[in-house]
PDB file of N, CA and C in Angstrom:
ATOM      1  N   UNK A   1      36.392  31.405   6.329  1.00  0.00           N
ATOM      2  CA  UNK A   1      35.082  31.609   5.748  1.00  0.00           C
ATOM      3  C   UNK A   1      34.717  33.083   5.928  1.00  0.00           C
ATOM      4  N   UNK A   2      34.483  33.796   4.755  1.00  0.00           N
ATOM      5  CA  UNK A   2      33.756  35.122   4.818  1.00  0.00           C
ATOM      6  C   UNK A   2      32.532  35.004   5.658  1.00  0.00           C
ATOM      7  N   UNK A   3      32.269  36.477   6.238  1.00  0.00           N
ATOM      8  CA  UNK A   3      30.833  36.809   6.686  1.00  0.00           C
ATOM      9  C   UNK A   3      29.820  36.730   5.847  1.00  0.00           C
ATOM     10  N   UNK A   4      29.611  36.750   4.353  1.00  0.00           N
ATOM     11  CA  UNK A   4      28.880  36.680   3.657  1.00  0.00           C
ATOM     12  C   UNK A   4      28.336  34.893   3.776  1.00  0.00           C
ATOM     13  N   UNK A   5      29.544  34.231   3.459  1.00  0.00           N
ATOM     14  CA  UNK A   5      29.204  32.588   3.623  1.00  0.00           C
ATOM     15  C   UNK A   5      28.748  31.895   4.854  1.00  0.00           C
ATOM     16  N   UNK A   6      29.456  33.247   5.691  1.00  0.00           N
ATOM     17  CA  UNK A   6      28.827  32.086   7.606  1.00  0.00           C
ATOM     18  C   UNK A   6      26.522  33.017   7.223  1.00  0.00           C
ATOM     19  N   UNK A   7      26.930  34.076   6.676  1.00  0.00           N
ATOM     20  CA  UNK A   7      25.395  34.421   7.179  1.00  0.00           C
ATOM     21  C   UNK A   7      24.771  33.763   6.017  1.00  0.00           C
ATOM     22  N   UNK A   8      25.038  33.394   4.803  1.00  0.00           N
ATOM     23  CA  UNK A   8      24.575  32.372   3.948  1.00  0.00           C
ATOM     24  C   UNK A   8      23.990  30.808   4.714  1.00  0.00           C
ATOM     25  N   UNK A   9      24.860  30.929   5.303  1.00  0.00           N
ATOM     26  CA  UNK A   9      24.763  29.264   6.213  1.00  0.00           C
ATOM     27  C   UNK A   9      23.924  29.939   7.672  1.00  0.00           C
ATOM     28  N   UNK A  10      23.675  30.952   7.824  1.00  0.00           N
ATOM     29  CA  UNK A  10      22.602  31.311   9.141  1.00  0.00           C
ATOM     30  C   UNK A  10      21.670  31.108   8.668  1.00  0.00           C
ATOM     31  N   UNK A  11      21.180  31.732   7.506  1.00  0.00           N
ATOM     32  CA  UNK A  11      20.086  32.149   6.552  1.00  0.00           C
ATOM     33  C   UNK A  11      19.523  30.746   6.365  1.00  0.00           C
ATOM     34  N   UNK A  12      20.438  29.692   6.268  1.00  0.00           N
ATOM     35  CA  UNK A  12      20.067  28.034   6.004  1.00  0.00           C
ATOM     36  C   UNK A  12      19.333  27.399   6.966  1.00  0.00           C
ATOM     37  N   UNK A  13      20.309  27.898   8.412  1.00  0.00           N
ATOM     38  CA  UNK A  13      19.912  27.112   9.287  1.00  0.00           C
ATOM     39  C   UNK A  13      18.390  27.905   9.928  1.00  0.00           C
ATOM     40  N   UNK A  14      17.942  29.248   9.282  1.00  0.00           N
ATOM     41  CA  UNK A  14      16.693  29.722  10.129  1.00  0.00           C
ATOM     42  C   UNK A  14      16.256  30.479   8.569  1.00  0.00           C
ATOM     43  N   UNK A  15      14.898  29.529   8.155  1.00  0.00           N
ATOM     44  CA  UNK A  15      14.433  29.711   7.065  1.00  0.00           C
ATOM     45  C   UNK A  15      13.702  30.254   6.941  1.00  0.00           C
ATOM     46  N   UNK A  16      13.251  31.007   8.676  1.00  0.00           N
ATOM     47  CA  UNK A  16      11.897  31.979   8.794  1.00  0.00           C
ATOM     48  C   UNK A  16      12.141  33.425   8.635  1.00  0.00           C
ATOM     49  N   UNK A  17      13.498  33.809   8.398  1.00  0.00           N
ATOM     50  CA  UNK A  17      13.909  34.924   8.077  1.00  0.00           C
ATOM     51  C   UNK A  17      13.469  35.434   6.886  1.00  0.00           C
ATOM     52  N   UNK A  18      12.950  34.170   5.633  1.00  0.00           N
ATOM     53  CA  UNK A  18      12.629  34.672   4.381  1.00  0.00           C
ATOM     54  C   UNK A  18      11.550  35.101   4.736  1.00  0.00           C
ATOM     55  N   UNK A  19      10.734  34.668   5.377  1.00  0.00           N
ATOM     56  CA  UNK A  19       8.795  35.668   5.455  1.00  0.00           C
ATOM     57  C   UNK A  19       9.260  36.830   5.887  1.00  0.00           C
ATOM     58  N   UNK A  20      10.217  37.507   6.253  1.00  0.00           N
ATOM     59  CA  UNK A  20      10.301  38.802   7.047  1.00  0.00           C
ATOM     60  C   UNK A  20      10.594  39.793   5.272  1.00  0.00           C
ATOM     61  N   UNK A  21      11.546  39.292   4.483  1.00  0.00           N
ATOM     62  CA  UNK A  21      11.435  39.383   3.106  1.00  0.00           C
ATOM     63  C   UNK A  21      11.001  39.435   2.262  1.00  0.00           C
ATOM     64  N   UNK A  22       9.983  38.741   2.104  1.00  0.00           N
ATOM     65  CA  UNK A  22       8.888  38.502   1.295  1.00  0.00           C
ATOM     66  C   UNK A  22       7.890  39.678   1.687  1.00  0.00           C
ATOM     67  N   UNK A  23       7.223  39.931   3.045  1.00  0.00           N
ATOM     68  CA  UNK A  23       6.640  40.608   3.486  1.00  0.00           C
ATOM     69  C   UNK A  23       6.942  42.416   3.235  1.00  0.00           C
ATOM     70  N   UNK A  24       8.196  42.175   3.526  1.00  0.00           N
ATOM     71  CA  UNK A  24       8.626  43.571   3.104  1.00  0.00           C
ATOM     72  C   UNK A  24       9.206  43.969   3.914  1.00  0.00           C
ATOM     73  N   UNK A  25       9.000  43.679   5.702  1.00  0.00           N
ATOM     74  CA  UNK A  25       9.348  43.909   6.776  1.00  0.00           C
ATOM     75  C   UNK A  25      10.984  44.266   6.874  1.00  0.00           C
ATOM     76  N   UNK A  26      11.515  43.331   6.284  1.00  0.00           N
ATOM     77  CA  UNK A  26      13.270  43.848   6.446  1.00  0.00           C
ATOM     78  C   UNK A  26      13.775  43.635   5.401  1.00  0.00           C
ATOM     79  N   UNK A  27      14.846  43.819   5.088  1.00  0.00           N
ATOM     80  CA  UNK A  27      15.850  43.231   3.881  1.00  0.00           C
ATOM     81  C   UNK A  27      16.935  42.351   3.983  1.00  0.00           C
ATOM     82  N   UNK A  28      17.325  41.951   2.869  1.00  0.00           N
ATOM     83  CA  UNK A  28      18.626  41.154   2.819  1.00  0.00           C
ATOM     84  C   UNK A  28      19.607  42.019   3.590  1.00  0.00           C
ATOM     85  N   UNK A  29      20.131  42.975   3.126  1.00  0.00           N
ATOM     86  CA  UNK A  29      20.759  43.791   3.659  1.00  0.00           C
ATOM     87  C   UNK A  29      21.161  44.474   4.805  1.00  0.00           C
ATOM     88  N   UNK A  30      19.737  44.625   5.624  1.00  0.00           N
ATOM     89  CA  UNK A  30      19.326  44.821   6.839  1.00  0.00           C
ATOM     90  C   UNK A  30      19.668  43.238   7.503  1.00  0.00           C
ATOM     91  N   UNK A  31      19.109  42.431   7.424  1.00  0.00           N
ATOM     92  CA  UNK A  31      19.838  41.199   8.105  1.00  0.00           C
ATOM     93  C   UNK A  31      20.959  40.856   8.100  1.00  0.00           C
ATOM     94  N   UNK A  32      21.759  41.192   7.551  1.00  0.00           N
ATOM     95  CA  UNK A  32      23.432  41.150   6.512  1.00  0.00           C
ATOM     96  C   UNK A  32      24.179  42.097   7.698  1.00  0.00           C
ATOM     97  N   UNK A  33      23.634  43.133   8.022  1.00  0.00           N
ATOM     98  CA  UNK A  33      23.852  44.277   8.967  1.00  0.00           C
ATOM     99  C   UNK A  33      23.743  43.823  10.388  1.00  0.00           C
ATOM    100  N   UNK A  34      23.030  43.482  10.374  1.00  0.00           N
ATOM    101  CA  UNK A  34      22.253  42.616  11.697  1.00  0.00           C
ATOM    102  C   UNK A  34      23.452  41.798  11.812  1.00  0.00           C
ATOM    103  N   UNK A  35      23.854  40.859  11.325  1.00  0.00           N
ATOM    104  CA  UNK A  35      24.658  39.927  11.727  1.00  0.00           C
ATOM    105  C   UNK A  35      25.716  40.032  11.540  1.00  0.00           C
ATOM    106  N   UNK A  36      26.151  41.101  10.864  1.00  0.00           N
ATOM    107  CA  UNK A  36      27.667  41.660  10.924  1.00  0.00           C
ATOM    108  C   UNK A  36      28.180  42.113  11.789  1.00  0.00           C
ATOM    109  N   UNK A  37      27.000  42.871  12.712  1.00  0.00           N
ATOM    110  CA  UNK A  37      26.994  43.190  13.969  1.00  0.00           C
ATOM    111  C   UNK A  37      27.186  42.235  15.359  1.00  0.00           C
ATOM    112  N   UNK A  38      26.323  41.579  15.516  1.00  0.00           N
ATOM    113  CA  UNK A  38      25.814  40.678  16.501  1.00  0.00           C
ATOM    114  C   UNK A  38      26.490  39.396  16.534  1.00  0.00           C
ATOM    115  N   UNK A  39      26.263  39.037  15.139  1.00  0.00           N
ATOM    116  CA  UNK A  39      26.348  37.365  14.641  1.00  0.00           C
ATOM    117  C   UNK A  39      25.560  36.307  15.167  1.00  0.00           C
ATOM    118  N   UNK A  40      25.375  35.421  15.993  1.00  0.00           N
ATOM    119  CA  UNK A  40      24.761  34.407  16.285  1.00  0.00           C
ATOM    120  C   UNK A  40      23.681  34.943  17.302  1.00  0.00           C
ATOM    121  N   UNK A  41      24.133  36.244  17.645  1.00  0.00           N
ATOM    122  CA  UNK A  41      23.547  36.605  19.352  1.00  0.00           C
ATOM    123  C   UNK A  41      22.102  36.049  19.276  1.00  0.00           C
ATOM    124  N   UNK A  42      20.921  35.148  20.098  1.00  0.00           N
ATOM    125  CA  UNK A  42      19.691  34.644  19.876  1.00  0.00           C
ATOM    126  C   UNK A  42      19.270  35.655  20.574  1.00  0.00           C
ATOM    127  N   UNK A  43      19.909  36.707  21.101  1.00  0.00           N
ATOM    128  CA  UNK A  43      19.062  38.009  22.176  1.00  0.00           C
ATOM    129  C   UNK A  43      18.530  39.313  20.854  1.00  0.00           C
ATOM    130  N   UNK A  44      19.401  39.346  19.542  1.00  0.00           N
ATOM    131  CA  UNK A  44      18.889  40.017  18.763  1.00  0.00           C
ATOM    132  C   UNK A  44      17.690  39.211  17.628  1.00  0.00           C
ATOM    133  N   UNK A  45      17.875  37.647  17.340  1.00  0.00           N
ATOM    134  CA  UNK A  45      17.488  37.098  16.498  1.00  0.00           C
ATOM    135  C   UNK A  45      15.836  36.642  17.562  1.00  0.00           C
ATOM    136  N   UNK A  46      15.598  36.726  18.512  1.00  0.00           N
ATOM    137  CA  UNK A  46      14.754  36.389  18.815  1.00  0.00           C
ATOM    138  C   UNK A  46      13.257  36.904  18.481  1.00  0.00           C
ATOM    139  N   UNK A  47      13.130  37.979  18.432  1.00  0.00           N
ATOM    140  CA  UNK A  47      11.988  38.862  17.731  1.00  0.00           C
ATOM    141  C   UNK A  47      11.750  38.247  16.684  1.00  0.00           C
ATOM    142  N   UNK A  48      12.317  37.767  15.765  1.00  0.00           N
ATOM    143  CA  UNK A  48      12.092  37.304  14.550  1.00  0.00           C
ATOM    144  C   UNK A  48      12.150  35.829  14.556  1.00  0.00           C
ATOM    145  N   UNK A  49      12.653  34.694  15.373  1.00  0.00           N
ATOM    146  CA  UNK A  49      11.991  34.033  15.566  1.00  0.00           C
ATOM    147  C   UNK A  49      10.756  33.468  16.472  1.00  0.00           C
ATOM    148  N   UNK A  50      10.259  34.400  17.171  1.00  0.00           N
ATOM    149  CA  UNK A  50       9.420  34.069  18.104  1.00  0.00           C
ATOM    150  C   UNK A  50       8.191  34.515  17.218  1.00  0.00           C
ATOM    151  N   UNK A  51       8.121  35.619  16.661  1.00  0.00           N
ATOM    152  CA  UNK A  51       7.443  35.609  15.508  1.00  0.00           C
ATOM    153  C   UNK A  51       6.636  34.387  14.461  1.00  0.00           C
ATOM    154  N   UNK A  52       7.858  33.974  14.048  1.00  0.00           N
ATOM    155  CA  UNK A  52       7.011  32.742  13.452  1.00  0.00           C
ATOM    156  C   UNK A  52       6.752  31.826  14.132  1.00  0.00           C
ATOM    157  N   UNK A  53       6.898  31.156  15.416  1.00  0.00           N
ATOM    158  CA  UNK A  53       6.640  30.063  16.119  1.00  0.00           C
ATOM    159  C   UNK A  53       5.286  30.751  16.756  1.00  0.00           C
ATOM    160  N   UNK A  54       4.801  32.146  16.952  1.00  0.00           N
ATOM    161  CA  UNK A  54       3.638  32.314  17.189  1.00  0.00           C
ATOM    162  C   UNK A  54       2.654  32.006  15.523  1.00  0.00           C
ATOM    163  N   UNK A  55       3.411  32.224  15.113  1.00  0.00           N
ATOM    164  CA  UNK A  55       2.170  32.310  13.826  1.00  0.00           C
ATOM    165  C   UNK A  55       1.720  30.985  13.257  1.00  0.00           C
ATOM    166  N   UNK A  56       3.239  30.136  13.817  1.00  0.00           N
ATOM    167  CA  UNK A  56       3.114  28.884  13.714  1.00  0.00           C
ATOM    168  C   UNK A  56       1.947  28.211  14.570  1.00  0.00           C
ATOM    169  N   UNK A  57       1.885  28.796  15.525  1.00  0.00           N
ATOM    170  CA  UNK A  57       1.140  27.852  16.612  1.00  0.00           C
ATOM    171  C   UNK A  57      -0.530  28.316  16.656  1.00  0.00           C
ATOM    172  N   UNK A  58      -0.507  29.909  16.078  1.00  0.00           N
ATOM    173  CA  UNK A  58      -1.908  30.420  16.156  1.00  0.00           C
ATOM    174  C   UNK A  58      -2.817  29.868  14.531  1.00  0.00           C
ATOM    175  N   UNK A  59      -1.219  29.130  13.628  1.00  0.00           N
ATOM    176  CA  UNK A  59      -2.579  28.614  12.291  1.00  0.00           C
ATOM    177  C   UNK A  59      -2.936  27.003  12.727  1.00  0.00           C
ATOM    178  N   UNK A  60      -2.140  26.434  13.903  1.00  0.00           N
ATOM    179  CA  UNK A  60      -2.479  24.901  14.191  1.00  0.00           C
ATOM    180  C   UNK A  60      -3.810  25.209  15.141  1.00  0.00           C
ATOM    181  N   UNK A  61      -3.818  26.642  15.364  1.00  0.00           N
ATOM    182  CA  UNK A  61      -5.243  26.873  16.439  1.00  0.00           C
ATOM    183  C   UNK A  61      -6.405  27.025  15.705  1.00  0.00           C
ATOM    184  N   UNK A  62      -6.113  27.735  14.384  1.00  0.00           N
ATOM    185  CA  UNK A  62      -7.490  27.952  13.543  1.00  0.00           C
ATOM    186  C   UNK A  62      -7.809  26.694  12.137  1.00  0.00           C
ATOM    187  N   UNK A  63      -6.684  25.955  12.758  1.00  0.00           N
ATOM    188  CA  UNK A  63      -7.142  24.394  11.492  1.00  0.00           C
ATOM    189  C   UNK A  63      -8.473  24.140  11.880  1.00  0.00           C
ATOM    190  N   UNK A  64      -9.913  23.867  11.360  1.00  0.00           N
ATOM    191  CA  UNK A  64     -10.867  23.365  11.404  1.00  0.00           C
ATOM    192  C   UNK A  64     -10.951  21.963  10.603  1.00  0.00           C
ATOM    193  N   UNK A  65     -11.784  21.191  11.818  1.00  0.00           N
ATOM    194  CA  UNK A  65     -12.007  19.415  11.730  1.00  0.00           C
ATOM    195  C   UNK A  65     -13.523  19.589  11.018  1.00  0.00           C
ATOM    196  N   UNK A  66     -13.625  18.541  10.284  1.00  0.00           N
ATOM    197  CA  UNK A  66     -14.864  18.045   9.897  1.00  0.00           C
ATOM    198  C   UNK A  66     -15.726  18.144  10.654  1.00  0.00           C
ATOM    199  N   UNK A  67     -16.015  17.462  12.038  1.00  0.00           N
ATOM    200  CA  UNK A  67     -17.006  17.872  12.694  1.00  0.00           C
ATOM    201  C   UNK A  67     -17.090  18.789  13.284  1.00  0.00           C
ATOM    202  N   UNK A  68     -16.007  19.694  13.714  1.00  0.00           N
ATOM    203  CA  UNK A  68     -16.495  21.236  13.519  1.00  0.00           C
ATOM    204  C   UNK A  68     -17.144  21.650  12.534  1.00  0.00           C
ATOM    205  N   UNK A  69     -16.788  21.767  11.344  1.00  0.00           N
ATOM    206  CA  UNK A  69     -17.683  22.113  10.376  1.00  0.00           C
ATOM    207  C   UNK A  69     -19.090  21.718  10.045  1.00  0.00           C
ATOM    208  N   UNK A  70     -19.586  20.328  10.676  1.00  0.00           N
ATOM    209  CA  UNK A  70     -20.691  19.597  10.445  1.00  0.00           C
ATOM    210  C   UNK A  70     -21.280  20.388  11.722  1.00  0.00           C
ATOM    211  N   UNK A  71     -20.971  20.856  12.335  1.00  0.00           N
ATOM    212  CA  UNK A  71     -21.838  21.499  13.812  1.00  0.00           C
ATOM    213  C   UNK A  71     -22.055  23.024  13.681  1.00  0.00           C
ATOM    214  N   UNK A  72     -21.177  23.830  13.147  1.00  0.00           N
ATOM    215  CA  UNK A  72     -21.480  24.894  12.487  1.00  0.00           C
ATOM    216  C   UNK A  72     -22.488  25.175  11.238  1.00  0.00           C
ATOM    217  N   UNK A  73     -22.664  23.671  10.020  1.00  0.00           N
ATOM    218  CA  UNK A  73     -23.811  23.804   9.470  1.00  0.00           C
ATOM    219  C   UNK A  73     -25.121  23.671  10.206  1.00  0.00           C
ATOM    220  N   UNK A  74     -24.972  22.937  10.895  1.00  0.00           N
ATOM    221  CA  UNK A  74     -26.371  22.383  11.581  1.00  0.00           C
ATOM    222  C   UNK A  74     -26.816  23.511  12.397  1.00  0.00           C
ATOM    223  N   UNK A  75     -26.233  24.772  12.856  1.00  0.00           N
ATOM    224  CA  UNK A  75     -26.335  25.558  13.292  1.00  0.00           C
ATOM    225  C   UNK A  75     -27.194  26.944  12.605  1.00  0.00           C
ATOM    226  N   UNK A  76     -26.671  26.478  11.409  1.00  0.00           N
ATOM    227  CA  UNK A  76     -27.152  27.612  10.314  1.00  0.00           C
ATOM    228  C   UNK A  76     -29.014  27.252  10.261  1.00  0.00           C
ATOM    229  N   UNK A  77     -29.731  28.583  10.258  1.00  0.00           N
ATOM    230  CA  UNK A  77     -31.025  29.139  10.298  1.00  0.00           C
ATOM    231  C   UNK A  77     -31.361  29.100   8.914  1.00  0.00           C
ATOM    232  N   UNK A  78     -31.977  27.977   8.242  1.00  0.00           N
ATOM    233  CA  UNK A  78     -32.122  28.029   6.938  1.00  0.00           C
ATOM    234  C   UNK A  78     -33.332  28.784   6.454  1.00  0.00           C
ATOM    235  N   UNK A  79     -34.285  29.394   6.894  1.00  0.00           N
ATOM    236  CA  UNK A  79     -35.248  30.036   7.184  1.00  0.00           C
ATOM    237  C   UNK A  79     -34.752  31.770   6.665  1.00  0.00           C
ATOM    238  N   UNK A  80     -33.648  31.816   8.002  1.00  0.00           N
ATOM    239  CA  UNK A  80     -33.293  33.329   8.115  1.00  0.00           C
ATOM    240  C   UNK A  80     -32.001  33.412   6.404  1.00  0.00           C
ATOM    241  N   UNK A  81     -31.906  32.197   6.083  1.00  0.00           N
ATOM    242  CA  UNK A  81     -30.937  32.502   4.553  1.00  0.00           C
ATOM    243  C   UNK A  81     -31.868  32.192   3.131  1.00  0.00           C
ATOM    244  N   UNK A  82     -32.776  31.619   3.532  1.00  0.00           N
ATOM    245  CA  UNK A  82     -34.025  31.977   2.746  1.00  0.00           C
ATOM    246  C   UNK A  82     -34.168  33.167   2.588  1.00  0.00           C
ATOM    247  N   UNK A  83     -34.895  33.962   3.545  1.00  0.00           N
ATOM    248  CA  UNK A  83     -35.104  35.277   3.827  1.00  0.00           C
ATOM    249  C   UNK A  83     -34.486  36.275   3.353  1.00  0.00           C
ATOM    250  N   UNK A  84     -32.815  36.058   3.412  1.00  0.00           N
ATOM    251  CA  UNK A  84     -31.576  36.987   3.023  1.00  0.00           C
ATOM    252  C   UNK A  84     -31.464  36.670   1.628  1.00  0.00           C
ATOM    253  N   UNK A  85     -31.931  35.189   0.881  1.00  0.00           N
ATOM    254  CA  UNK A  85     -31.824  35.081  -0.498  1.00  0.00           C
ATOM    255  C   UNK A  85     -32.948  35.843  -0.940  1.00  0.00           C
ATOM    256  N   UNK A  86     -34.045  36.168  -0.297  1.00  0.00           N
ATOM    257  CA  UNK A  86     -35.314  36.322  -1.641  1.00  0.00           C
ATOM    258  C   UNK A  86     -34.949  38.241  -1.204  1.00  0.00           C
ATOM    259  N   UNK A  87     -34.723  38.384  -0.215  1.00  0.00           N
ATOM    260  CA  UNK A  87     -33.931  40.121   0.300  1.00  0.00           C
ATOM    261  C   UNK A  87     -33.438  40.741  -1.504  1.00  0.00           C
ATOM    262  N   UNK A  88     -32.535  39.822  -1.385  1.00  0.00           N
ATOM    263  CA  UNK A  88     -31.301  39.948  -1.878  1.00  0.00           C
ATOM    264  C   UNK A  88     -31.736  39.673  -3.314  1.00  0.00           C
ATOM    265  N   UNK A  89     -32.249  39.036  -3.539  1.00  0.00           N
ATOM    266  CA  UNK A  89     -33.461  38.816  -5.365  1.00  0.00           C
ATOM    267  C   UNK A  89     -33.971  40.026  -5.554  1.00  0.00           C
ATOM    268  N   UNK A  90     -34.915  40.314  -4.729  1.00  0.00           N
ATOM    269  CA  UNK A  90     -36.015  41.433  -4.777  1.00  0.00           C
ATOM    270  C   UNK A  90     -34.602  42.662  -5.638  1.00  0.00           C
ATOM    271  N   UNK A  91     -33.420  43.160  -4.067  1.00  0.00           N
ATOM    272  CA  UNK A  91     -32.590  43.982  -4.335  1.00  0.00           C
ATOM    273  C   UNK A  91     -32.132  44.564  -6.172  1.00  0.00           C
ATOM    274  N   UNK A  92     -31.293  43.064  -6.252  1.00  0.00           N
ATOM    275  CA  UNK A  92     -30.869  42.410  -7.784  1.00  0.00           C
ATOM    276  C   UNK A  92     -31.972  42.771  -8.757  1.00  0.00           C
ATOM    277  N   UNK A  93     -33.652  42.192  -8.563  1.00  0.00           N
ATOM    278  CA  UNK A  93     -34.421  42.964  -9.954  1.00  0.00           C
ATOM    279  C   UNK A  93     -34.646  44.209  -9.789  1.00  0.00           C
ATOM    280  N   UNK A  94     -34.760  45.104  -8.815  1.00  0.00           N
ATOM    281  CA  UNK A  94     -35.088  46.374  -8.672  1.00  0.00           C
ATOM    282  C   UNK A  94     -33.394  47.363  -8.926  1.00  0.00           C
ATOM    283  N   UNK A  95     -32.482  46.824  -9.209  1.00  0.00           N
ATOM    284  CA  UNK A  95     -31.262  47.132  -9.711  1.00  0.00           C
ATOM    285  C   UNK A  95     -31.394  46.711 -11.340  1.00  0.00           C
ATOM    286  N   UNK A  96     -31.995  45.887 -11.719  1.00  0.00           N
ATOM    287  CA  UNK A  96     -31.789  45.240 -13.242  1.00  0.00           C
ATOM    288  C   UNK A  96     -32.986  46.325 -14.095  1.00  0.00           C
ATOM    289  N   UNK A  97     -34.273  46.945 -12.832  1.00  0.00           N
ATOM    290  CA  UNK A  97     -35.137  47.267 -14.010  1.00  0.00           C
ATOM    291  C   UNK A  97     -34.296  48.853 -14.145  1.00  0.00           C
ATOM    292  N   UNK A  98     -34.193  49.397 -12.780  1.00  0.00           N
ATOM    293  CA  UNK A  98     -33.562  50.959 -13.231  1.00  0.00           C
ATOM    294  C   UNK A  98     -32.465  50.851 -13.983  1.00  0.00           C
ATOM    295  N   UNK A  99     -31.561  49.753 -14.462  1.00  0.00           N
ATOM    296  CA  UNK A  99     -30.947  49.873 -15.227  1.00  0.00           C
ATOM    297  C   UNK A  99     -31.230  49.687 -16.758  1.00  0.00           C
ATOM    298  N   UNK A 100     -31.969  48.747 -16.982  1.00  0.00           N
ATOM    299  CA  UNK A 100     -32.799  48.241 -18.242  1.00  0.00           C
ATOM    300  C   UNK A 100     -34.163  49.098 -18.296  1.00  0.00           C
ATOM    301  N   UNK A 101     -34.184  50.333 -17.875  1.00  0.00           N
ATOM    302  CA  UNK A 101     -35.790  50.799 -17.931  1.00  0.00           C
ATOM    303  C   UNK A 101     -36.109  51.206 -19.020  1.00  0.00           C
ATOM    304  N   UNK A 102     -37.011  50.174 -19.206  1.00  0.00           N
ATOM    305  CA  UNK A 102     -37.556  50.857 -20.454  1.00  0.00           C
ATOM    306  C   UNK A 102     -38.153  52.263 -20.759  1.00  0.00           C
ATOM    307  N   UNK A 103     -38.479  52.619 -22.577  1.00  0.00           N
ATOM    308  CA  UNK A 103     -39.204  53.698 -22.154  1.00  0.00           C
ATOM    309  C   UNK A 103     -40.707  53.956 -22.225  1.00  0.00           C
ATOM    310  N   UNK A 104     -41.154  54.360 -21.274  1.00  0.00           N
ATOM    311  CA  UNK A 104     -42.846  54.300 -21.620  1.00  0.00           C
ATOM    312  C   UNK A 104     -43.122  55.297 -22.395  1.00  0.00           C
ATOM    313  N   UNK A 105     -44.164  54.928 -23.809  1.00  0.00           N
ATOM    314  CA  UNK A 105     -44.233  56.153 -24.856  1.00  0.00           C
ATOM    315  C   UNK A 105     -45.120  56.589 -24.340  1.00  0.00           C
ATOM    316  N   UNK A 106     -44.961  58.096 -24.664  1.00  0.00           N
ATOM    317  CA  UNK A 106     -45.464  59.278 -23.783  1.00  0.00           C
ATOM    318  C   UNK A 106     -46.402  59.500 -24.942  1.00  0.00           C
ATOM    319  N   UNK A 107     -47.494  60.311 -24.690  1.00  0.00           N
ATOM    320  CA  UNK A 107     -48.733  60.881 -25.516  1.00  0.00           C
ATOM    321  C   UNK A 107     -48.438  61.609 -26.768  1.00  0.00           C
ATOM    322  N   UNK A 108     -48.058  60.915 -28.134  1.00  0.00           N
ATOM    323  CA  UNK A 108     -47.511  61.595 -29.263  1.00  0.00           C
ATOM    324  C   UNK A 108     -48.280  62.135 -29.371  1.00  0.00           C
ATOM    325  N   UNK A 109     -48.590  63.454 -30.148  1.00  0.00           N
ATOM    326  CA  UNK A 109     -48.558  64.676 -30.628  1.00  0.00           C
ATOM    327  C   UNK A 109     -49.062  63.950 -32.198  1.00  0.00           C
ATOM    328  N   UNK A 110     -50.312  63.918 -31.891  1.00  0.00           N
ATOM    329  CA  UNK A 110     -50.910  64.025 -33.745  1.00  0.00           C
ATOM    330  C   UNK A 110     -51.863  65.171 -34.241  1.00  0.00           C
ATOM    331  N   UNK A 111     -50.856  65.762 -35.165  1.00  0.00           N
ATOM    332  CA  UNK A 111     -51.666  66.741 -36.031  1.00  0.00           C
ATOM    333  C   UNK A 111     -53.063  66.249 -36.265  1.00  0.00           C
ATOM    334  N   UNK A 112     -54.268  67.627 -35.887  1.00  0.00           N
ATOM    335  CA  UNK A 112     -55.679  67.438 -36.186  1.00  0.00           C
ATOM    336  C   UNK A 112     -55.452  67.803 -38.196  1.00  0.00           C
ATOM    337  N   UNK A 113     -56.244  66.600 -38.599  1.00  0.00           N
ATOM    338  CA  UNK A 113     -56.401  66.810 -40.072  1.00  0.00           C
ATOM    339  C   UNK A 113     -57.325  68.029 -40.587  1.00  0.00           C
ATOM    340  N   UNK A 114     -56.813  68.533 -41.890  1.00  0.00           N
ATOM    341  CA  UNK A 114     -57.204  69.848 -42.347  1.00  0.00           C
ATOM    342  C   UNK A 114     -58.367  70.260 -42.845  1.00  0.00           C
ATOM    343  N   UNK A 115     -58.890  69.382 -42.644  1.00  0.00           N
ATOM    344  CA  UNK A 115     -60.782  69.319 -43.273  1.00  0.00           C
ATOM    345  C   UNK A 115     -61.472  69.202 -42.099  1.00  0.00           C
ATOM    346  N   UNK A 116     -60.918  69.403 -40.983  1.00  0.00           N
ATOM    347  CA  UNK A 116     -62.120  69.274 -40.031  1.00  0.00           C
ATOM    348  C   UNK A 116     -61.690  70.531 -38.844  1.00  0.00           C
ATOM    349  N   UNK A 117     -62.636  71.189 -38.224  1.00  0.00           N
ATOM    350  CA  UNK A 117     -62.328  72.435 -37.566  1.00  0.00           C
ATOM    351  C   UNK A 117     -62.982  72.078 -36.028  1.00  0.00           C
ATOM    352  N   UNK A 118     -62.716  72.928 -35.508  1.00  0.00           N
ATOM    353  CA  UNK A 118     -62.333  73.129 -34.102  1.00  0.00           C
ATOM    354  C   UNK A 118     -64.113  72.599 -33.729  1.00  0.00           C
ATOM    355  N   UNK A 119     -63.889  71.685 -32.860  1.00  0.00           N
ATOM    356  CA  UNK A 119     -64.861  70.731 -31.641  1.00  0.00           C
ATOM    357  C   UNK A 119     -65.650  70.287 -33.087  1.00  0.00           C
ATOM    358  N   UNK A 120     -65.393  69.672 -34.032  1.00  0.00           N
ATOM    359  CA  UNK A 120     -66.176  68.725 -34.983  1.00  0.00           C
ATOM    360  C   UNK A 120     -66.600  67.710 -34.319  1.00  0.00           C
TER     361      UNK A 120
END
């Protein structure tokens, strides 16, 4: 069996090598290198799997349950998001009029007619 086919069949047996790929972090090539070198050694491959078994274990830490979530609403200050909505209105029309401002007509200019003279 070529080195290409045993690291084909590494690549199988540790599927967390593709996020390092995807990410950008290493290459095919660079791992190809890696194990042309080393081969099985778990003293070089370990960085990269300990990696995902943390990332693994820190998204089973941030899964949120229903009643977490039901205790975090009940928590919420509906008062103080009132407050931040009508904030936040006021903001929005005072953005809508300087943009839409109309124009206020200014004092036209009408010619005094020719039959009548000065302080008539």
């Amino acid at each position: 069996m070529s080195k290409k086919e045993e690291f084909k069949l590494f690549v199988k047996d540790h599927p967390q090598l593709i996020r390092f790929v995807k990410t950008g972090e290493m290459t095919w090539q660079k791992f190809f290198e890696v194990y042309s070198l080393y081969g099985n050694d778990q003293g070089v491959w370990d960085k990269y799997f300990k990696t995902d078994e943390d990332n693994s274990s820190s998204e089973t830490k941030e899964s949120i349950s229903v009643s977490d979530l039901i205790e975090m609403v009940k928590k919420v200050d509906l008062n103080s998001v009132q407050k931040n909505i009508t904030n936040i209105n006021k903001a929005l029309a005072l953005v809508q009029s300087l943009i839409t401002k109309e124009e206020v007509p200014q004092d036209t200019y009408t010619p005094r007619p020719l039959y009548k003279k000065f302080e008539d």
